[in-house]
N, C-alpha and C. Protein backbone atom coordinates (compact mmCIF):
# COMPACT_ATOMS: atom_id res chain seq x y z
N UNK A 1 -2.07 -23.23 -4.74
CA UNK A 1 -2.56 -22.79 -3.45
C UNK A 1 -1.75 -21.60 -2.95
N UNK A 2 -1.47 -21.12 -3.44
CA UNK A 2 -1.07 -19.48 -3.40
C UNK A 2 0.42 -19.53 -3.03
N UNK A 3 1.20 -18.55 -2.08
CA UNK A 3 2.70 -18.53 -1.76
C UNK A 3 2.43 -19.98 -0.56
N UNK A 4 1.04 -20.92 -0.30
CA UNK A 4 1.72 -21.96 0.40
C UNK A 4 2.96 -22.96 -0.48
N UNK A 5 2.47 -23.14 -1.68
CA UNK A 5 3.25 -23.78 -2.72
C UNK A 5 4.08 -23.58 -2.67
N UNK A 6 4.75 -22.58 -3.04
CA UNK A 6 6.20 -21.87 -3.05
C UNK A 6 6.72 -22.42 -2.04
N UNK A 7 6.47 -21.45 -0.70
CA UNK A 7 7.28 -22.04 0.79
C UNK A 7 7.38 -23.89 0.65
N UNK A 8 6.71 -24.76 0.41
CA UNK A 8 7.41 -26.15 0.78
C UNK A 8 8.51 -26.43 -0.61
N UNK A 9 8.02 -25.49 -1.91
CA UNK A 9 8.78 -26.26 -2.85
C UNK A 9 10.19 -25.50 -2.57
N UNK A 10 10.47 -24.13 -2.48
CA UNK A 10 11.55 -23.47 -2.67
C UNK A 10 11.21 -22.46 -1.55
N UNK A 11 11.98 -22.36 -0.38
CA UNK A 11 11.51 -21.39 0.87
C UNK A 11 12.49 -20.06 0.50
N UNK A 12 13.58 -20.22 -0.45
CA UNK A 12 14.52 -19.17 -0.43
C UNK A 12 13.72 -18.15 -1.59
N UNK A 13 13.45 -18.89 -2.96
CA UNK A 13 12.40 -17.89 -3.44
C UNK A 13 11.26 -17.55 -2.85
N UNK A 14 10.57 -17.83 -1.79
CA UNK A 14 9.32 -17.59 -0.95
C UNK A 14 9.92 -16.35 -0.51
N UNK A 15 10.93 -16.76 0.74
CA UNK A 15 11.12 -15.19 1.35
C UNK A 15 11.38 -14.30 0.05
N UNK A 16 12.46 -14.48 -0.51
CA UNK A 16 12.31 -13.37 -1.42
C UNK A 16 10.99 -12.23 -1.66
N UNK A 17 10.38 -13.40 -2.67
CA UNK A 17 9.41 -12.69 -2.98
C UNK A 17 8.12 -12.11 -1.98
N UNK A 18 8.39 -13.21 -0.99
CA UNK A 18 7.30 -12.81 0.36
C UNK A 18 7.65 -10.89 0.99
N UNK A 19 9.05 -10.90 0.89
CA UNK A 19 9.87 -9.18 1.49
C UNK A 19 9.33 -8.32 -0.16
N UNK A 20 9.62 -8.59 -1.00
CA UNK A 20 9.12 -7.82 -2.33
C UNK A 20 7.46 -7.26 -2.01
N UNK A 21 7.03 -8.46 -2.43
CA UNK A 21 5.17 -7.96 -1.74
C UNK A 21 4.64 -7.13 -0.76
N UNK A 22 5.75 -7.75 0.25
CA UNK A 22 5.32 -7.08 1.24
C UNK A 22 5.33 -5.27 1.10
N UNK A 23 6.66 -4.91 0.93
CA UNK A 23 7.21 -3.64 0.85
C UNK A 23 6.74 -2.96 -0.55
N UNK A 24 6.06 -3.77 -1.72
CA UNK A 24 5.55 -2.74 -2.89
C UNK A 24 3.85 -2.74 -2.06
N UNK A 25 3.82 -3.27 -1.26
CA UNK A 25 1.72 -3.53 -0.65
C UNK A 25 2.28 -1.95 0.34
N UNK A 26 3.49 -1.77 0.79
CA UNK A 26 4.29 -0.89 1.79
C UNK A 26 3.54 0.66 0.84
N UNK A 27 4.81 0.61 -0.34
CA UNK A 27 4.74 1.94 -1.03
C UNK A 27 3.75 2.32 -1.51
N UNK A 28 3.21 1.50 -2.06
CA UNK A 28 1.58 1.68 -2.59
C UNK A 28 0.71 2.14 -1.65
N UNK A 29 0.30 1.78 -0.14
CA UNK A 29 -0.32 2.71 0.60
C UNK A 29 0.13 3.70 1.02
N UNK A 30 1.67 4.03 0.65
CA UNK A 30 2.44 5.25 1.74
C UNK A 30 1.96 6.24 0.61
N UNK A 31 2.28 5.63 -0.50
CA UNK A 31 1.92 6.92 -1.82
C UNK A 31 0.99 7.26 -1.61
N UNK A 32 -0.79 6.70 -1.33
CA UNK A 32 -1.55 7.27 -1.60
C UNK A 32 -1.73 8.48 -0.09
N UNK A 33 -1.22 7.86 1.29
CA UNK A 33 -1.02 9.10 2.50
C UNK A 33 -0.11 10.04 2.11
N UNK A 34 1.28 10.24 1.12
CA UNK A 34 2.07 11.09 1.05
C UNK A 34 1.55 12.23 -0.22
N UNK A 35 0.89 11.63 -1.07
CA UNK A 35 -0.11 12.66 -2.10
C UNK A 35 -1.09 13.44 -1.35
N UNK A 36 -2.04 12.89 -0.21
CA UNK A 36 -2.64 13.06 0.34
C UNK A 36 -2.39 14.31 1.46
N UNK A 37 -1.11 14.15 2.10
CA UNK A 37 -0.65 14.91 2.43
C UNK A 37 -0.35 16.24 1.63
N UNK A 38 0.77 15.89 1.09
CA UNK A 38 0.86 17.13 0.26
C UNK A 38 -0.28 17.76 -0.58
N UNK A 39 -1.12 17.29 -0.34
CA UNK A 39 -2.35 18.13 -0.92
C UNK A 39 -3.33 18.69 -0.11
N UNK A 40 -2.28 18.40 1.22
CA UNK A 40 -3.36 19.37 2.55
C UNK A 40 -4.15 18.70 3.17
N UNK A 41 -4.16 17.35 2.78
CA UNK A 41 -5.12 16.49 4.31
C UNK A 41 -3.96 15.67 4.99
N UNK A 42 -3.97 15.80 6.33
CA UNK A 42 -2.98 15.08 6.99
C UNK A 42 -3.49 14.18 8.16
N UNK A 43 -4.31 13.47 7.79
CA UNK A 43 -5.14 12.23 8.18
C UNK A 43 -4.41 11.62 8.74
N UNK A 44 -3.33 10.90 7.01
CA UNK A 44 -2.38 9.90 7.10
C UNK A 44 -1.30 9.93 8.12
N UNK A 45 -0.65 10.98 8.41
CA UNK A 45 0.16 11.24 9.06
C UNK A 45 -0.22 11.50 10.46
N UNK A 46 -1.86 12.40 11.28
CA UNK A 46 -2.36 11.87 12.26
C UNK A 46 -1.94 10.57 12.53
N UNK A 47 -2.60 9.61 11.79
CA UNK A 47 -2.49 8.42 12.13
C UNK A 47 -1.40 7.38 12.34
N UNK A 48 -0.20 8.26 11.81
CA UNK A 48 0.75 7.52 11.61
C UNK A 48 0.88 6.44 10.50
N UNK A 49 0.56 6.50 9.53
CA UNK A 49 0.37 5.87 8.52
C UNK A 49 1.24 6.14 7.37
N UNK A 50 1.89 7.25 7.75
CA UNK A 50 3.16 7.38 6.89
C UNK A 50 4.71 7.08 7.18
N UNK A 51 4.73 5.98 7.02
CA UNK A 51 5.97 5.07 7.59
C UNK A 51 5.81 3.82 6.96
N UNK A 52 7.14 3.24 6.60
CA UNK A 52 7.63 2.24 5.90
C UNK A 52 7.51 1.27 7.11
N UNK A 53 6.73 0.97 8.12
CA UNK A 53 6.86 -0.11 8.99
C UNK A 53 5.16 -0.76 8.68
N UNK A 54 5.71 -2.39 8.39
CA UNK A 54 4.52 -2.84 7.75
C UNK A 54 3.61 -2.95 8.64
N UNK A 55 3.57 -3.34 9.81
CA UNK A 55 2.70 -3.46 10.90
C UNK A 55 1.37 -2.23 10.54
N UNK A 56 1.61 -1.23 10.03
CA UNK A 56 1.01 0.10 10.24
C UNK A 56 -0.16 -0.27 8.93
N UNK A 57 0.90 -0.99 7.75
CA UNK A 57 0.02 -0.91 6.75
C UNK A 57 -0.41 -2.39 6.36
N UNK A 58 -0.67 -3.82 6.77
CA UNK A 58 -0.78 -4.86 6.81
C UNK A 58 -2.39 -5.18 7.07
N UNK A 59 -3.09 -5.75 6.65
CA UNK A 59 -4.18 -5.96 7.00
C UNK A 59 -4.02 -7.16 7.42
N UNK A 60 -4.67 -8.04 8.65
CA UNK A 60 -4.53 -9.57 8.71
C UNK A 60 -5.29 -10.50 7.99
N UNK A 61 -6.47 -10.50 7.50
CA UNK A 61 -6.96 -11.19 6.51
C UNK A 61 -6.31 -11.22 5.55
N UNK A 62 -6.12 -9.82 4.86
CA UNK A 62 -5.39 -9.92 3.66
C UNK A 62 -3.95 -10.16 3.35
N UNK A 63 -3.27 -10.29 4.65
CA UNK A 63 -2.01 -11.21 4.41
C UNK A 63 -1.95 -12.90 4.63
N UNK A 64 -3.25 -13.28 5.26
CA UNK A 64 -3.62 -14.68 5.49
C UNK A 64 -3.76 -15.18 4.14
N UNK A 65 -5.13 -13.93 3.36
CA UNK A 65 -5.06 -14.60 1.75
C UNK A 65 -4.36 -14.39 0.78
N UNK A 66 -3.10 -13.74 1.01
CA UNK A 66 -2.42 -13.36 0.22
C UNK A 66 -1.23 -15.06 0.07
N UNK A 67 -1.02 -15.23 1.12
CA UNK A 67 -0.42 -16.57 1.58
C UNK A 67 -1.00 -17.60 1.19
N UNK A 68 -2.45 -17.95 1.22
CA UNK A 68 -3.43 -18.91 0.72
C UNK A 68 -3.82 -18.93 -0.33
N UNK A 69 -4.55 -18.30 -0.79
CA UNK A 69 -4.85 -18.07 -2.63
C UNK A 69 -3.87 -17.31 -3.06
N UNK A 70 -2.90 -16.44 -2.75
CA UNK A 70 -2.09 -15.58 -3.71
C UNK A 70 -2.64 -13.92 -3.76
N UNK A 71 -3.86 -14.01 -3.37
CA UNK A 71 -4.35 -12.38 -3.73
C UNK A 71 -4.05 -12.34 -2.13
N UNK A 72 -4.16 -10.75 -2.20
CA UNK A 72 -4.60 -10.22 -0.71
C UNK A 72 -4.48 -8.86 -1.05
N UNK A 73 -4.65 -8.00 0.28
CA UNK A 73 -4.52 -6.89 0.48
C UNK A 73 -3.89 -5.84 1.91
N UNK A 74 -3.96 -4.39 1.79
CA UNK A 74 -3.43 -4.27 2.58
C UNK A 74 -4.36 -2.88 3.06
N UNK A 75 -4.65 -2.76 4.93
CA UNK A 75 -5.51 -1.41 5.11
C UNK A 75 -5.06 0.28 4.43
N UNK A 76 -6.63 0.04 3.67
CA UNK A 76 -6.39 1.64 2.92
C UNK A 76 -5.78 2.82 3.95
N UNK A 77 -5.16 3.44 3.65
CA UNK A 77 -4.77 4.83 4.29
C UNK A 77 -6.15 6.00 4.14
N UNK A 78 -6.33 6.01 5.40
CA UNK A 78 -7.64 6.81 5.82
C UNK A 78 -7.64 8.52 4.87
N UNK A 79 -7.99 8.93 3.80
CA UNK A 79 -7.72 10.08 3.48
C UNK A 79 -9.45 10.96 3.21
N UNK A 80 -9.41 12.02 4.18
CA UNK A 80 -10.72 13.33 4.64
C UNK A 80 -10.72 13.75 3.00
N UNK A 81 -11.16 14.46 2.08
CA UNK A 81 -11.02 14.98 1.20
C UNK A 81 -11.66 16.20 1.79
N UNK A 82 -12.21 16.56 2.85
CA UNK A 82 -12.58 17.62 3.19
C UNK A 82 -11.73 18.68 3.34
N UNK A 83 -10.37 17.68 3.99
CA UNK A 83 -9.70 18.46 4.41
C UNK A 83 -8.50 18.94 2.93
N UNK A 84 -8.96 18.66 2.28
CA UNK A 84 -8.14 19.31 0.96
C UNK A 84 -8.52 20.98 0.32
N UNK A 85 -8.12 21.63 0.43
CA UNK A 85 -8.58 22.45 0.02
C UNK A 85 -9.94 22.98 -1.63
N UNK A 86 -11.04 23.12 -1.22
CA UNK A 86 -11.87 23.34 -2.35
C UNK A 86 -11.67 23.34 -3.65
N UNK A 87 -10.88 24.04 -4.20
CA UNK A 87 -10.51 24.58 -5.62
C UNK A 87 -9.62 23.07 -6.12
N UNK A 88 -8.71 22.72 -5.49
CA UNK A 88 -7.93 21.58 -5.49
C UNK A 88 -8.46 20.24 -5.41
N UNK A 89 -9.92 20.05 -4.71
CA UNK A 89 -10.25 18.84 -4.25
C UNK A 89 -10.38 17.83 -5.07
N UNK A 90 -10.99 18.38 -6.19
CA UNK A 90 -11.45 16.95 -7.69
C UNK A 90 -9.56 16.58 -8.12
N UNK A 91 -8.98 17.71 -8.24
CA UNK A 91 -7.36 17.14 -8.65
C UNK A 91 -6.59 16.32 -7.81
N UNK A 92 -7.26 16.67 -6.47
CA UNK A 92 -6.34 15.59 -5.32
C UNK A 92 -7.30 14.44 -5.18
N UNK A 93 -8.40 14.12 -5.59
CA UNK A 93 -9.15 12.80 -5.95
C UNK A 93 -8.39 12.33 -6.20
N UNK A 94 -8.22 13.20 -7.35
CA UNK A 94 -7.64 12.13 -9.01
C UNK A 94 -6.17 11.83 -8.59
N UNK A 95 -5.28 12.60 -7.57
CA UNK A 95 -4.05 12.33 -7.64
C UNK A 95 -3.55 11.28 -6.46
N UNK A 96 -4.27 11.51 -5.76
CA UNK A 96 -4.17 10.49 -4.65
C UNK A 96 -4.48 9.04 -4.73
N UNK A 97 -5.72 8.82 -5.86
CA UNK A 97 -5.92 7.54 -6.52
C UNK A 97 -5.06 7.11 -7.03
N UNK A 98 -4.42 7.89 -8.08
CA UNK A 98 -3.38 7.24 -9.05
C UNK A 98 -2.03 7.15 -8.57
N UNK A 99 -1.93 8.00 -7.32
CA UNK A 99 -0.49 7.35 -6.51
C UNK A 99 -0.24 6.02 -6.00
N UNK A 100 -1.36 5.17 -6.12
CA UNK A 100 -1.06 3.91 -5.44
C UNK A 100 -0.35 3.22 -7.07
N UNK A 101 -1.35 3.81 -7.74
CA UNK A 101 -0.74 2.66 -9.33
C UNK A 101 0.73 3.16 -9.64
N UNK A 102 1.12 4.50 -9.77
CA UNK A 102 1.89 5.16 -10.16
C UNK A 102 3.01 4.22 -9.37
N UNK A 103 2.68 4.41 -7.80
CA UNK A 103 4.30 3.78 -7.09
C UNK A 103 4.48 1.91 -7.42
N UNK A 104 3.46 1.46 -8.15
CA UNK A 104 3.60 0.21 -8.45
C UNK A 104 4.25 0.25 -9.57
N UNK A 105 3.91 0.87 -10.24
CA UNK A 105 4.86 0.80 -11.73
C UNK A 105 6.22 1.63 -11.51
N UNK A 106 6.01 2.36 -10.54
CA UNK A 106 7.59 2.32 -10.58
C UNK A 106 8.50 1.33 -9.68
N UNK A 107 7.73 0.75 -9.11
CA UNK A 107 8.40 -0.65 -8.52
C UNK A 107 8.66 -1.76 -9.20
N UNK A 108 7.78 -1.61 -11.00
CA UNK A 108 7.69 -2.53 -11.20
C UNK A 108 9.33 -1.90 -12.12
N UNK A 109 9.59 -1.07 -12.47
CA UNK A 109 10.79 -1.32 -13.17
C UNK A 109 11.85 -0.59 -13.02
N UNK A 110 12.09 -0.58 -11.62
CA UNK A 110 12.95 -0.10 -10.54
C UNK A 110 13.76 -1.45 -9.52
């Protein structure tokens, strides 16, 4: 039954891993607003969405089911592709997508 299990069997590995999740669900949306940025749309940063404070990037369902079944998720970072410049736009697709995977794998062996 997802991280409920954990918390009654062992609460010290819960938090642990509960602060881990939290903060790689963190980098993974900041990457895809900070590619985003630097590629000339500044949506993310309008919005304030570029900041390590989870509140900003937390969805509440998806930390309810992340707790309950184990999956969840967290709100996408709003990114215009309009506002990317033309010539650049198909490369900042492609780069802004793969910043969310990219900062996971480097979390994963970091």
């Amino acid at each position: 039954m997802g991280l409920i299990r954990l918390l009654i069997s062992d609460p010290a590995a819960f938090v642990m891993l509960a602060v881990l999740l939290l903060y790689s669900v963190i980098f993974h949306e900041l990457a895809h607003g900070w590619v985003a940025c630097r590629m000339g749309d500044e949506t993310a940063k309008w919005l304030g969405r570029l900041t390590l404070n989870p509140l900003k990037h937390l969805d509440p369902i998806g930390s309810l089911m992340l707790l309950v079944i184990g999956f969840g998720w967290a709100k996408p970072v709003p990114i215009n592709l309009e506002n990317i410049p033309a010539p650049q736009r198909r490369k900042g697709l492609i780069l802004v997508s793969a910043a969310g995977v990219t900062a996971n794998i480097l979390i994963a062996f970091f």
